[in-house]
C-alpha atoms as a PDB file:
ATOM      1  CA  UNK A   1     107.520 149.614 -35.241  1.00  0.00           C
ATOM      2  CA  UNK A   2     106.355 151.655 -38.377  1.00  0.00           C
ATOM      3  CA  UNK A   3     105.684 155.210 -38.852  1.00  0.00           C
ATOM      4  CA  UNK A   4     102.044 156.464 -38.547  1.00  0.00           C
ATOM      5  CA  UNK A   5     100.871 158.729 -36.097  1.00  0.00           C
ATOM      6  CA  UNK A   6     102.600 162.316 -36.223  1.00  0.00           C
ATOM      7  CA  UNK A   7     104.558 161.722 -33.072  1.00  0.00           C
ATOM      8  CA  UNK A   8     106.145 158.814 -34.717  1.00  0.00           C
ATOM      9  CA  UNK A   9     106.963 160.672 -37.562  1.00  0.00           C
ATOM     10  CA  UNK A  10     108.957 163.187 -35.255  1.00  0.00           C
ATOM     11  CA  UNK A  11     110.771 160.670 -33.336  1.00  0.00           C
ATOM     12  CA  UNK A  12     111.878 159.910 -36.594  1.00  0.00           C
ATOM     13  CA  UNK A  13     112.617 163.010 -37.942  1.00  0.00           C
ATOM     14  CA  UNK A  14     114.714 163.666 -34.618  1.00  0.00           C
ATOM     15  CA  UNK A  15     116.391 159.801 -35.278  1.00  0.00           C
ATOM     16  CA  UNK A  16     117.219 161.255 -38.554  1.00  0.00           C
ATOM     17  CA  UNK A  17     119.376 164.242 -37.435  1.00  0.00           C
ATOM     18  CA  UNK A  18     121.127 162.581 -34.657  1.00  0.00           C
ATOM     19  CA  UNK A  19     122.117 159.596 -37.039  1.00  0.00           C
ATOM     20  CA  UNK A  20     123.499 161.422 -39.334  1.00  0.00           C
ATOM     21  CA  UNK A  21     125.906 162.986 -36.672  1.00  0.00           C
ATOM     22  CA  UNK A  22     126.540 159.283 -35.621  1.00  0.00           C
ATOM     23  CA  UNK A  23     127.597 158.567 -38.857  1.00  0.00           C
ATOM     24  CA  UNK A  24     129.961 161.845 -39.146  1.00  0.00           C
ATOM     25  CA  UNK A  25     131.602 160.479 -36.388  1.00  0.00           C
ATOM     26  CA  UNK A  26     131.904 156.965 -37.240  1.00  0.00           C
ATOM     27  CA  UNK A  27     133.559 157.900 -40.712  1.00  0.00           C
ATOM     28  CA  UNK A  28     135.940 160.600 -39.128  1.00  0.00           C
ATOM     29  CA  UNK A  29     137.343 157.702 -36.340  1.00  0.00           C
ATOM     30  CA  UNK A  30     137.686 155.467 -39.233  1.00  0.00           C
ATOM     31  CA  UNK A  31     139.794 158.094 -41.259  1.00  0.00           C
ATOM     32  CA  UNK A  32     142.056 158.869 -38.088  1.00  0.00           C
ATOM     33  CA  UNK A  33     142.255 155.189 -37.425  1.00  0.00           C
ATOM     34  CA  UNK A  34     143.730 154.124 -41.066  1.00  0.00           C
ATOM     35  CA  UNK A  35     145.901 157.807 -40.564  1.00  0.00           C
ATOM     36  CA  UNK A  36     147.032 156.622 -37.464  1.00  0.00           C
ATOM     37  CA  UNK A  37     147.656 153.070 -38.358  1.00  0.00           C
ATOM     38  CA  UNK A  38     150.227 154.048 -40.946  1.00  0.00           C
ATOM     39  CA  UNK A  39     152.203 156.228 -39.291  1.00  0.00           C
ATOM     40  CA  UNK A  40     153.115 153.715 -36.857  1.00  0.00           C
ATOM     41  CA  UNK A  41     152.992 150.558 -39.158  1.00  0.00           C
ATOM     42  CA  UNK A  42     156.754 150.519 -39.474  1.00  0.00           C
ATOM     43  CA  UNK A  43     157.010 150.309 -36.008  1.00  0.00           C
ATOM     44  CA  UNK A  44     154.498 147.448 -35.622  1.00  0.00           C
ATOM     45  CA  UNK A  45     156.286 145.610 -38.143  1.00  0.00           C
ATOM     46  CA  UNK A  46     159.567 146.126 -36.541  1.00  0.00           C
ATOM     47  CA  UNK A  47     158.524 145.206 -33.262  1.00  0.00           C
ATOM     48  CA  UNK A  48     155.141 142.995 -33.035  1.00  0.00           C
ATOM     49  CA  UNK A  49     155.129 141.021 -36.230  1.00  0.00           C
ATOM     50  CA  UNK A  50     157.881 138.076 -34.944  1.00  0.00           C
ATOM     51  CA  UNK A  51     157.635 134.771 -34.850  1.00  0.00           C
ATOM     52  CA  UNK A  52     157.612 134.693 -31.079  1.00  0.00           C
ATOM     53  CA  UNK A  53     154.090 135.046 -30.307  1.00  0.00           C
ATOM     54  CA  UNK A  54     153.265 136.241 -26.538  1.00  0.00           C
ATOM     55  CA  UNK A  55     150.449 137.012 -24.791  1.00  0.00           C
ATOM     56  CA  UNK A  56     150.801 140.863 -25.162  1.00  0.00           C
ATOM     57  CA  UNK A  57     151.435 140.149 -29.304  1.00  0.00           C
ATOM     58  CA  UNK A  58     147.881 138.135 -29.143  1.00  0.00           C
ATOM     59  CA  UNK A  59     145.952 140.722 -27.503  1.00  0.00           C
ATOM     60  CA  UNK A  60     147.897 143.525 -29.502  1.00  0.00           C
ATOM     61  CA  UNK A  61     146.714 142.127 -32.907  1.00  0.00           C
ATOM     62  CA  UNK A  62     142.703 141.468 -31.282  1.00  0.00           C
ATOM     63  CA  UNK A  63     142.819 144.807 -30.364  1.00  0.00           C
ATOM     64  CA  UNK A  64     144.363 146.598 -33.610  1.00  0.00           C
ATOM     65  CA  UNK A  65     142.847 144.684 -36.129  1.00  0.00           C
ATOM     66  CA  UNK A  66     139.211 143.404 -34.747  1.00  0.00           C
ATOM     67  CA  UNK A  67     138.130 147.314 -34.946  1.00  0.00           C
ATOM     68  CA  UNK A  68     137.955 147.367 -38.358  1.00  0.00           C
ATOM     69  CA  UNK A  69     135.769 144.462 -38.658  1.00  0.00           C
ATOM     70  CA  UNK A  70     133.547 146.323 -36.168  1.00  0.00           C
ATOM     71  CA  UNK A  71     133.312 149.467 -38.066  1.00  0.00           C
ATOM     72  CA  UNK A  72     132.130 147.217 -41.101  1.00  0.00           C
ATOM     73  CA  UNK A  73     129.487 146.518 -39.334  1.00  0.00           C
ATOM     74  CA  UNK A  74     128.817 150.095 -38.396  1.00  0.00           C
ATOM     75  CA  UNK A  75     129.241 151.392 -41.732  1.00  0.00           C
ATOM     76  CA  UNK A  76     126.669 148.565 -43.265  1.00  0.00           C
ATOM     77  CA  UNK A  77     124.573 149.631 -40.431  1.00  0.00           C
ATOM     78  CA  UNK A  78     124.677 153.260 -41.809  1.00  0.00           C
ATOM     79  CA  UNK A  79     124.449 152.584 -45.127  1.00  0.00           C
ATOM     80  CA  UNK A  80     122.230 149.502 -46.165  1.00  0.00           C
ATOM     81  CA  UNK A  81     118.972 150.128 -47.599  1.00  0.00           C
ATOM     82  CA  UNK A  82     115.854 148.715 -46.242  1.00  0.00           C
ATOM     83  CA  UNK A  83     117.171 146.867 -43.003  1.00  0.00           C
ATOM     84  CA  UNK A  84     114.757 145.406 -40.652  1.00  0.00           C
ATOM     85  CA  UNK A  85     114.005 145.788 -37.154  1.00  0.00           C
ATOM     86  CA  UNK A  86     115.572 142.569 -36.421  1.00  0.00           C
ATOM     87  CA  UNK A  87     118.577 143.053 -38.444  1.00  0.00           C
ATOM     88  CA  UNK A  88     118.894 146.741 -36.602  1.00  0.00           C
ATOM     89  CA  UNK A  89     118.935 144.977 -33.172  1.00  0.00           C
ATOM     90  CA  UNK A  90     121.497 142.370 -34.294  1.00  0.00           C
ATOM     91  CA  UNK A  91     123.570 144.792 -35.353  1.00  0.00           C
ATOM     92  CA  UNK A  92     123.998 146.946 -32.572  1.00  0.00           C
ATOM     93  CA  UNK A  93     123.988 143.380 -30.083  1.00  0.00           C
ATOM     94  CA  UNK A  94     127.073 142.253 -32.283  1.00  0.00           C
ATOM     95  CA  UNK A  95     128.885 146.128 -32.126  1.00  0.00           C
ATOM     96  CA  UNK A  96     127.532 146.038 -28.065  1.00  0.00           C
ATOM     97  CA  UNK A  97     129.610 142.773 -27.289  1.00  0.00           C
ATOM     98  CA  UNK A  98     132.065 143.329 -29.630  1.00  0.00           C
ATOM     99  CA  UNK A  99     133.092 146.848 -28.155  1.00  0.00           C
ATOM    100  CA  UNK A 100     132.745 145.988 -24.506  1.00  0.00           C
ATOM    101  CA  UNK A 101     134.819 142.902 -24.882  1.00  0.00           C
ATOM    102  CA  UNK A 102     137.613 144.087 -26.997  1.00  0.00           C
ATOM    103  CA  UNK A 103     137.451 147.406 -24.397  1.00  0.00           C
ATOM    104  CA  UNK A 104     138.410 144.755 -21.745  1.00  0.00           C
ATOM    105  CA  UNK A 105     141.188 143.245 -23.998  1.00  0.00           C
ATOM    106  CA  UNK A 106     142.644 146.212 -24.188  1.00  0.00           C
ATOM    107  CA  UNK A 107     142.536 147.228 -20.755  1.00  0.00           C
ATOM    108  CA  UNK A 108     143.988 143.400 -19.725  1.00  0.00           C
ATOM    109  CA  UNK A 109     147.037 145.194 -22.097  1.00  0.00           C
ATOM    110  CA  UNK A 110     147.805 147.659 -19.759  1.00  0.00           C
ATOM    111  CA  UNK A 111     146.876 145.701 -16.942  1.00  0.00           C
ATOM    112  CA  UNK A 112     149.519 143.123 -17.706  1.00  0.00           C
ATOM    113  CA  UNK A 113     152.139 146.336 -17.852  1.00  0.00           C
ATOM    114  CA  UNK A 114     151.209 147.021 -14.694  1.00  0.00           C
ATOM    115  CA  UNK A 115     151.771 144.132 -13.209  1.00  0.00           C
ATOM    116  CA  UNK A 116     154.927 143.866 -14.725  1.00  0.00           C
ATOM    117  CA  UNK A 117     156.647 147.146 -13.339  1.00  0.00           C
ATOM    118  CA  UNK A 118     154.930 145.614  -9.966  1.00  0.00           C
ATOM    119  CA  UNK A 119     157.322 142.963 -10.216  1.00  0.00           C
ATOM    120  CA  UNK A 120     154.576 140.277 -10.671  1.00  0.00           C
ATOM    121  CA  UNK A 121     153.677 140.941  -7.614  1.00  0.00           C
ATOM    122  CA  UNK A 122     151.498 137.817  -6.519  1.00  0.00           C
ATOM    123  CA  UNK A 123     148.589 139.653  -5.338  1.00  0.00           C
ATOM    124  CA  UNK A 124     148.148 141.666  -8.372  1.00  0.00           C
ATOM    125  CA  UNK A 125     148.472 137.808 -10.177  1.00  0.00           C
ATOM    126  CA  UNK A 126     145.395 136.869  -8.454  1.00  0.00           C
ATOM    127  CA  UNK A 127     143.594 140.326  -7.569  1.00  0.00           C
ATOM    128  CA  UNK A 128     143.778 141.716 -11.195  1.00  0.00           C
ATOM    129  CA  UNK A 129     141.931 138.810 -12.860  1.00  0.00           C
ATOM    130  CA  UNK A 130     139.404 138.743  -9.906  1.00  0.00           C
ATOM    131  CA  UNK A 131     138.739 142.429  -9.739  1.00  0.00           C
ATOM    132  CA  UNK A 132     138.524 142.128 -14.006  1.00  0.00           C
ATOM    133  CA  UNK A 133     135.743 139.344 -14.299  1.00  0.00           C
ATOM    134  CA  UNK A 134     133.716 140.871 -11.369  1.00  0.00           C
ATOM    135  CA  UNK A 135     133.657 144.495 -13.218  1.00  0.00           C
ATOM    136  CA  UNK A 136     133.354 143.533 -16.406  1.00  0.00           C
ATOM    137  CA  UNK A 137     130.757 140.537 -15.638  1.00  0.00           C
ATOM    138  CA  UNK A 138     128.363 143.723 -14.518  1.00  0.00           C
ATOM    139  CA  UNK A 139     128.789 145.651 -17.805  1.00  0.00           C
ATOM    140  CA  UNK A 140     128.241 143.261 -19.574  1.00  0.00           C
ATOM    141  CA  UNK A 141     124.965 142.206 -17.501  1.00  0.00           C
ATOM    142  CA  UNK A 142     124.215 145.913 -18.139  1.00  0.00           C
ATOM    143  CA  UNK A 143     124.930 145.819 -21.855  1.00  0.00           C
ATOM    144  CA  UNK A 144     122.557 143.096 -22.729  1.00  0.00           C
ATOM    145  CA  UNK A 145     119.793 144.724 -20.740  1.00  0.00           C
ATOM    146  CA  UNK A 146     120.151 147.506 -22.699  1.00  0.00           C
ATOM    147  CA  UNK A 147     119.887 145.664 -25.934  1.00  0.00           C
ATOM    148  CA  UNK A 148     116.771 144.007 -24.735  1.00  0.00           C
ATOM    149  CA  UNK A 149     115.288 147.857 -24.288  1.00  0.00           C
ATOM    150  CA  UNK A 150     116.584 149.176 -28.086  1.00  0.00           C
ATOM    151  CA  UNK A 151     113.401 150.031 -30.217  1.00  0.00           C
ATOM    152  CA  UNK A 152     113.893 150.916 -33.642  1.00  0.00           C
ATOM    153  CA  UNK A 153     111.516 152.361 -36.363  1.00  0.00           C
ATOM    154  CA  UNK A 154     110.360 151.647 -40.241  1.00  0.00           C
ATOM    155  CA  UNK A 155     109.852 154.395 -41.506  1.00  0.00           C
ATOM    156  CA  UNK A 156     107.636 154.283 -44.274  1.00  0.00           C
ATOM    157  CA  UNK A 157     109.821 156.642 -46.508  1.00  0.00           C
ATOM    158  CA  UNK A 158     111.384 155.980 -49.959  1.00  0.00           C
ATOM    159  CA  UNK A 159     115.094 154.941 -50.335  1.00  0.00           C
ATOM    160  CA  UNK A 160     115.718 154.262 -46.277  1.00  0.00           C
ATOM    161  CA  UNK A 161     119.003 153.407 -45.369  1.00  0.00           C
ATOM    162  CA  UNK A 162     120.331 152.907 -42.227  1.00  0.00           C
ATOM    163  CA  UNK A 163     118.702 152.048 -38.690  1.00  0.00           C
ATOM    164  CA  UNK A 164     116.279 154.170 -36.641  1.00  0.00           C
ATOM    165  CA  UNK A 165     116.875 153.891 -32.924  1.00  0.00           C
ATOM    166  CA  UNK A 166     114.117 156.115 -31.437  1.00  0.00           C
ATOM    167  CA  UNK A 167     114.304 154.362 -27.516  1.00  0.00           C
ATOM    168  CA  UNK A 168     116.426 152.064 -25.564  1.00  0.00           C
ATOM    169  CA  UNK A 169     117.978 152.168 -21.734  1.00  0.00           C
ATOM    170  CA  UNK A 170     120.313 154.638 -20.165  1.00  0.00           C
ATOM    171  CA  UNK A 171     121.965 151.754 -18.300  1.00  0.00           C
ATOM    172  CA  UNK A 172     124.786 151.101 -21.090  1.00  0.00           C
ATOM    173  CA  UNK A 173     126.155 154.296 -19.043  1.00  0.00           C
ATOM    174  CA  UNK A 174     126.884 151.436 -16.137  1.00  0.00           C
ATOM    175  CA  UNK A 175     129.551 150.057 -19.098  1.00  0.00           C
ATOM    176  CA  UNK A 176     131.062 153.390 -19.066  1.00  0.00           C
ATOM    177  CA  UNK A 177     131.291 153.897 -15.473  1.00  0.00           C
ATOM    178  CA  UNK A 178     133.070 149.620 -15.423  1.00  0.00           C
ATOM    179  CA  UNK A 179     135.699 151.407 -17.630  1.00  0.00           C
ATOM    180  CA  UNK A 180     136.528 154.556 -15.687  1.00  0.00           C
ATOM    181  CA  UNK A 181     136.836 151.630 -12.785  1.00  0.00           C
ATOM    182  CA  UNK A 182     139.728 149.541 -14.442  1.00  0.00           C
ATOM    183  CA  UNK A 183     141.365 151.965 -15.962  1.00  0.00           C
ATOM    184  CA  UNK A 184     141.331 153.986 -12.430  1.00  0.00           C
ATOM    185  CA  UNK A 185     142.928 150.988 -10.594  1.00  0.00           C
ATOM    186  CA  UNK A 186     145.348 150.625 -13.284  1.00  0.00           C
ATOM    187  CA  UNK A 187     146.368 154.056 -13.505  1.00  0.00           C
ATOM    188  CA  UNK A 188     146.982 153.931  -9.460  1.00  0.00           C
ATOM    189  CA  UNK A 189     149.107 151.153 -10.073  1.00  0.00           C
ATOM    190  CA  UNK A 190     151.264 152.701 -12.450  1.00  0.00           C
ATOM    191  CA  UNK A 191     151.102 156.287 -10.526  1.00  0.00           C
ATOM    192  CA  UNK A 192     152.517 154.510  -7.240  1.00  0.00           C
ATOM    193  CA  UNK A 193     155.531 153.207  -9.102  1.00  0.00           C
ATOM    194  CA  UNK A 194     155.904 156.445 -10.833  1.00  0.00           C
ATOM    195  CA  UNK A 195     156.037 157.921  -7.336  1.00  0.00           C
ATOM    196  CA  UNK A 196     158.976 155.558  -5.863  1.00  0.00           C
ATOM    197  CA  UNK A 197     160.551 155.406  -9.058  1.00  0.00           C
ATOM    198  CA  UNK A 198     160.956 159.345  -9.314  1.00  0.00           C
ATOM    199  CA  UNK A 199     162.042 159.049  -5.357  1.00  0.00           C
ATOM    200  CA  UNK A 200     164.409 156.339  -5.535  1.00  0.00           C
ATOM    201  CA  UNK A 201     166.028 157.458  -9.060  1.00  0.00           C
ATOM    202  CA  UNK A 202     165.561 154.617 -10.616  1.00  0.00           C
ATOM    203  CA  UNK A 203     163.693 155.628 -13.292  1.00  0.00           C
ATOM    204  CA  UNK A 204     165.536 154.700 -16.821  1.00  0.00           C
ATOM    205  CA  UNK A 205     164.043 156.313 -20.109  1.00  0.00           C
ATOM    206  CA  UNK A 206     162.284 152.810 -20.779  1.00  0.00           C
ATOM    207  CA  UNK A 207     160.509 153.299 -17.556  1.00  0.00           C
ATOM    208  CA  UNK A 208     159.892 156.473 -17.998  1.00  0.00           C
ATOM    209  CA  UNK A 209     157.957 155.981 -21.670  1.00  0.00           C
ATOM    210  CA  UNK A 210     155.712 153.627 -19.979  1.00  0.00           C
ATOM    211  CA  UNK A 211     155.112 154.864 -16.899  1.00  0.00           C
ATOM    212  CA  UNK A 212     154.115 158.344 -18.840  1.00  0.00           C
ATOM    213  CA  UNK A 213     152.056 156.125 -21.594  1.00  0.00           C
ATOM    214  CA  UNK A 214     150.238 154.757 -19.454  1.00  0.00           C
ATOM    215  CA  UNK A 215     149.314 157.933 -17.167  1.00  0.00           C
ATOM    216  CA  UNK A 216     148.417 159.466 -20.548  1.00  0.00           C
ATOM    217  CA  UNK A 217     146.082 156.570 -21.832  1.00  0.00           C
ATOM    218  CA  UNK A 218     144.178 157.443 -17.779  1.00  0.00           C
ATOM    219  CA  UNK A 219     143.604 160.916 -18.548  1.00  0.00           C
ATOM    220  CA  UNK A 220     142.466 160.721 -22.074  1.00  0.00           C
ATOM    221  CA  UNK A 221     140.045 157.710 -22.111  1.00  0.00           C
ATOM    222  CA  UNK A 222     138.530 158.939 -18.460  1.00  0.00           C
ATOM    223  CA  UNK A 223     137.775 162.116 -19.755  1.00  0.00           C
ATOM    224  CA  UNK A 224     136.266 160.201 -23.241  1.00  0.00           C
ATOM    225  CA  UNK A 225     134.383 157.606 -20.867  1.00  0.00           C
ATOM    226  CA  UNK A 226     133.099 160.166 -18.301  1.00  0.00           C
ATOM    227  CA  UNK A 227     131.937 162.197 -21.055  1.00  0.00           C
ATOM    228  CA  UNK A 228     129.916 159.608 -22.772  1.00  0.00           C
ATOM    229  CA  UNK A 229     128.117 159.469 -19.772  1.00  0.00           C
ATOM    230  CA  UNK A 230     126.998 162.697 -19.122  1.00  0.00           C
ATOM    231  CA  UNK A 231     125.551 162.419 -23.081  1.00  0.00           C
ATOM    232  CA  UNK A 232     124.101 158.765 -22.328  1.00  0.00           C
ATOM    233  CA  UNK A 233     122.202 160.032 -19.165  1.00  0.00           C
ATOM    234  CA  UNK A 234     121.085 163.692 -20.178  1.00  0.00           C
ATOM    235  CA  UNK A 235     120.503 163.129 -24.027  1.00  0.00           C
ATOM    236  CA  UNK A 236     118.056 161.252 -25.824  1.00  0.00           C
ATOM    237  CA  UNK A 237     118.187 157.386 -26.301  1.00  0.00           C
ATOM    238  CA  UNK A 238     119.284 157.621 -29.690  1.00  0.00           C
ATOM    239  CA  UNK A 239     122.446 158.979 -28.804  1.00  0.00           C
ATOM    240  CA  UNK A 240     123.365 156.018 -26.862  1.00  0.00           C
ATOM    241  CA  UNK A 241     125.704 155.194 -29.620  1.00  0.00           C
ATOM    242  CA  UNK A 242     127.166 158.337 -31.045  1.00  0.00           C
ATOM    243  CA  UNK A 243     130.226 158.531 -29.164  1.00  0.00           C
ATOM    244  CA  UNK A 244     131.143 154.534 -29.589  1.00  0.00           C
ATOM    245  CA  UNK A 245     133.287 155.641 -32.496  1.00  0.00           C
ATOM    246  CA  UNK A 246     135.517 157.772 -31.147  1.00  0.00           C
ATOM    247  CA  UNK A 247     136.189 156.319 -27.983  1.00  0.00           C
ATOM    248  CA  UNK A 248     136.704 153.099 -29.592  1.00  0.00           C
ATOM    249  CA  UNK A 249     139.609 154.838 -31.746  1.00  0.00           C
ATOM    250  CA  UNK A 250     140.685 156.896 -29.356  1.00  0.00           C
ATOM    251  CA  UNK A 251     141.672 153.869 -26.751  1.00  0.00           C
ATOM    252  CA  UNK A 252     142.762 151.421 -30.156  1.00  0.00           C
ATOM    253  CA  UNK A 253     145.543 154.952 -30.579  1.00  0.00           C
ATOM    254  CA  UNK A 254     146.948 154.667 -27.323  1.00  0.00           C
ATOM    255  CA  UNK A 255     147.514 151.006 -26.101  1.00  0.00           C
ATOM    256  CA  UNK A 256     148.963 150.408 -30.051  1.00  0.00           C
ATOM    257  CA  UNK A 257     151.313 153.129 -29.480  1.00  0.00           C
ATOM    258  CA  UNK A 258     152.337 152.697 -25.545  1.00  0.00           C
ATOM    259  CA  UNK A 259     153.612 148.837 -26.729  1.00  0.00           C
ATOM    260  CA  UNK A 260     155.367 149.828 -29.614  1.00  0.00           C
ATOM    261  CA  UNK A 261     156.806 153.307 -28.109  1.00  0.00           C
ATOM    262  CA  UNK A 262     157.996 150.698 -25.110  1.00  0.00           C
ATOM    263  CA  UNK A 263     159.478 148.156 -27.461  1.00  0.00           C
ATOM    264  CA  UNK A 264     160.768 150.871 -29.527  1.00  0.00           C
ATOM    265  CA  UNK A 265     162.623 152.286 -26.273  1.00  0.00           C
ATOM    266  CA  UNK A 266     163.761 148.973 -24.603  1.00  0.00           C
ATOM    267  CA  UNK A 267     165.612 148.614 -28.217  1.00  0.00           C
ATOM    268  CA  UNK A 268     167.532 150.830 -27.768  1.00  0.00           C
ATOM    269  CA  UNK A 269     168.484 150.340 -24.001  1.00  0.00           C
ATOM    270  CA  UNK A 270     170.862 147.887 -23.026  1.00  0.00           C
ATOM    271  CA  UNK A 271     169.382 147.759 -19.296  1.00  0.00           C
ATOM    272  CA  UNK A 272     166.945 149.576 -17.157  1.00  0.00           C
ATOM    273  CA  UNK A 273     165.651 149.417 -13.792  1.00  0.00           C
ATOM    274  CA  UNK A 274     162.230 147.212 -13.313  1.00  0.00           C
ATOM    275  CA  UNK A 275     160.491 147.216 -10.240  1.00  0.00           C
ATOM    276  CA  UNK A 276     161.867 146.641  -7.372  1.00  0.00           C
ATOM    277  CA  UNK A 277     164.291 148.421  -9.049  1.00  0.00           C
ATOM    278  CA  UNK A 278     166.394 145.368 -10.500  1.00  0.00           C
ATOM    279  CA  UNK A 279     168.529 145.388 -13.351  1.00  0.00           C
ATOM    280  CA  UNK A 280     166.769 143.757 -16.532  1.00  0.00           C
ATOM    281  CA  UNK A 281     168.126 143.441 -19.820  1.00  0.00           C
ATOM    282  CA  UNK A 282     166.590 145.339 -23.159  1.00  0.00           C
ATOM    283  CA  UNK A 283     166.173 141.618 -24.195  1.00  0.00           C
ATOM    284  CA  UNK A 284     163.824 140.471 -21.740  1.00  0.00           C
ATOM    285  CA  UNK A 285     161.571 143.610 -21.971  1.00  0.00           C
ATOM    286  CA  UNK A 286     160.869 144.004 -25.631  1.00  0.00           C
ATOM    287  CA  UNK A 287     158.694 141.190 -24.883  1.00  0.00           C
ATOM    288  CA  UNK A 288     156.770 142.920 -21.772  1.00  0.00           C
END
């Protein structure tokens, strides 16, 4: 819609000031995400480029490199002049998708390391994918409901860049909550076996990097995702979107570092225990 009755004009005004906050966050998780990314690019080299692809490898490169292509669009979102109300929407459908999915990819990542210090357990083989669709079917029901809601403005104002969002749902927050849910079932997975490793003494160093990784990764990304909540649910609609950015970093940081701190590790160890507390050689789990 366009700008012409004084109410409009400060829902815009308002749009104004919390965009530009967006955007100081968007280009601050971009800097720590190229920061980041080089500090550990020796290790990634080392121990993901290979010619052995696996699954983990596949959803390890998604994951790492797919962000940047979504902050493009972000940034052109920030920046272009003149963009319409169509183009705004498409935009933020495209970033909407893009972050929920590649959320779940990254999730599946620690998922599958769960599974693994279960022992491939064969209940977790079928009750991990099942429990997976089912949440993240309903945020992304959620997600495009939300989309349909987004209302942007025109403002009639020389030298515009940038979208306007001025209105749109508070159930993306459902998305949020889908998060805190996998990452909670996968963090009870790993604390169990942290528990009867720690009682049996089998815990080797390997073990120990992952089993602390991934506790880590819980604590941080709940308190990011529960957090984004509160803000989607007791702020206004255009700040549906301001803490995408560094969440989105934030969780890219930790699952590139917990496989390449594990692969690093099982390097250097000749065997460790894996769940049920077998013997496993270094070989087989650089690949986990």
């Amino acid at each position: 819609m366009n700008v012409t009755t004084a109410e409009e004009w400060d829902a815009f005004v308002t749009s104004l000031e919390h965009r530009q906050m967006t955007m100081y966050f968007d280009v601050a998780s971009i800097a720590l995400l190229i920061y980041d990314h080089l500090l550990v690019l020796g290790l990634e080299i080392k121990y993901v480029w290979q010619p052995r692809i696996t699954p983990v490898n596949i959803l390890f490169y998604i994951t790492r490199y797919a962000v940047y292509v979504e902050f493009t669009v972000l940034v052109y979102s920030d920046l272009a002049p003149s963009l319409s109300l169509t183009t705004c929407n498409d935009i933020i459908a495209y970033v909407g998708w893009s972050y929920s999915i590649l959320t779940f990819l990254a999730q599946v990542i620690l998922a599958l390391r769960a599974w693994a210090v279960w022992g491939k357990d064969p209940r977790l083989t079928y009750g991990l994918p099942t429990a997976f669709i089912i949440i993240a079917s309903v945020c992304l029901v959620f997600l495009q409901m939300t989309i349909n809601s987004l209302e942007f403005i025109e403002p009639a104002v020389p030298h515009r860049i940038g979208c306007y969002l001025v209105n749109g749902s508070k159930l993306l927050s459902i998305c949020w909550i889908t998060f805190f849910i996998i990452d909670t079932i996968v963090f009870i997975l790993f604390a169990i076996r942290a528990f009867e490793a720690y009682r049996c003494g089998g815990c080797s160093k390997l073990v120990h990097v992952v089993y602390k990784d991934g506790i880590m990764y819980y604590f941080y990304l709940s308190a990011l995702n529960l957090l984004n909540v509160v803000v989607m649910l007791t702020q206004s609609p255009d700040f549906l979107i301001m803490l995408l950015s560094p969440i989105r970093v934030t969780q890219v940081i930790l699952v590139a570092r917990i496989v390449l701190h594990a692969r690093e590790q099982a390097s250097q160890t000749e065997f460790f225990y894996s769940e049920p507390f077998q013997l496993v050689s270094s070989h087989q789990s650089t690949h986990m």
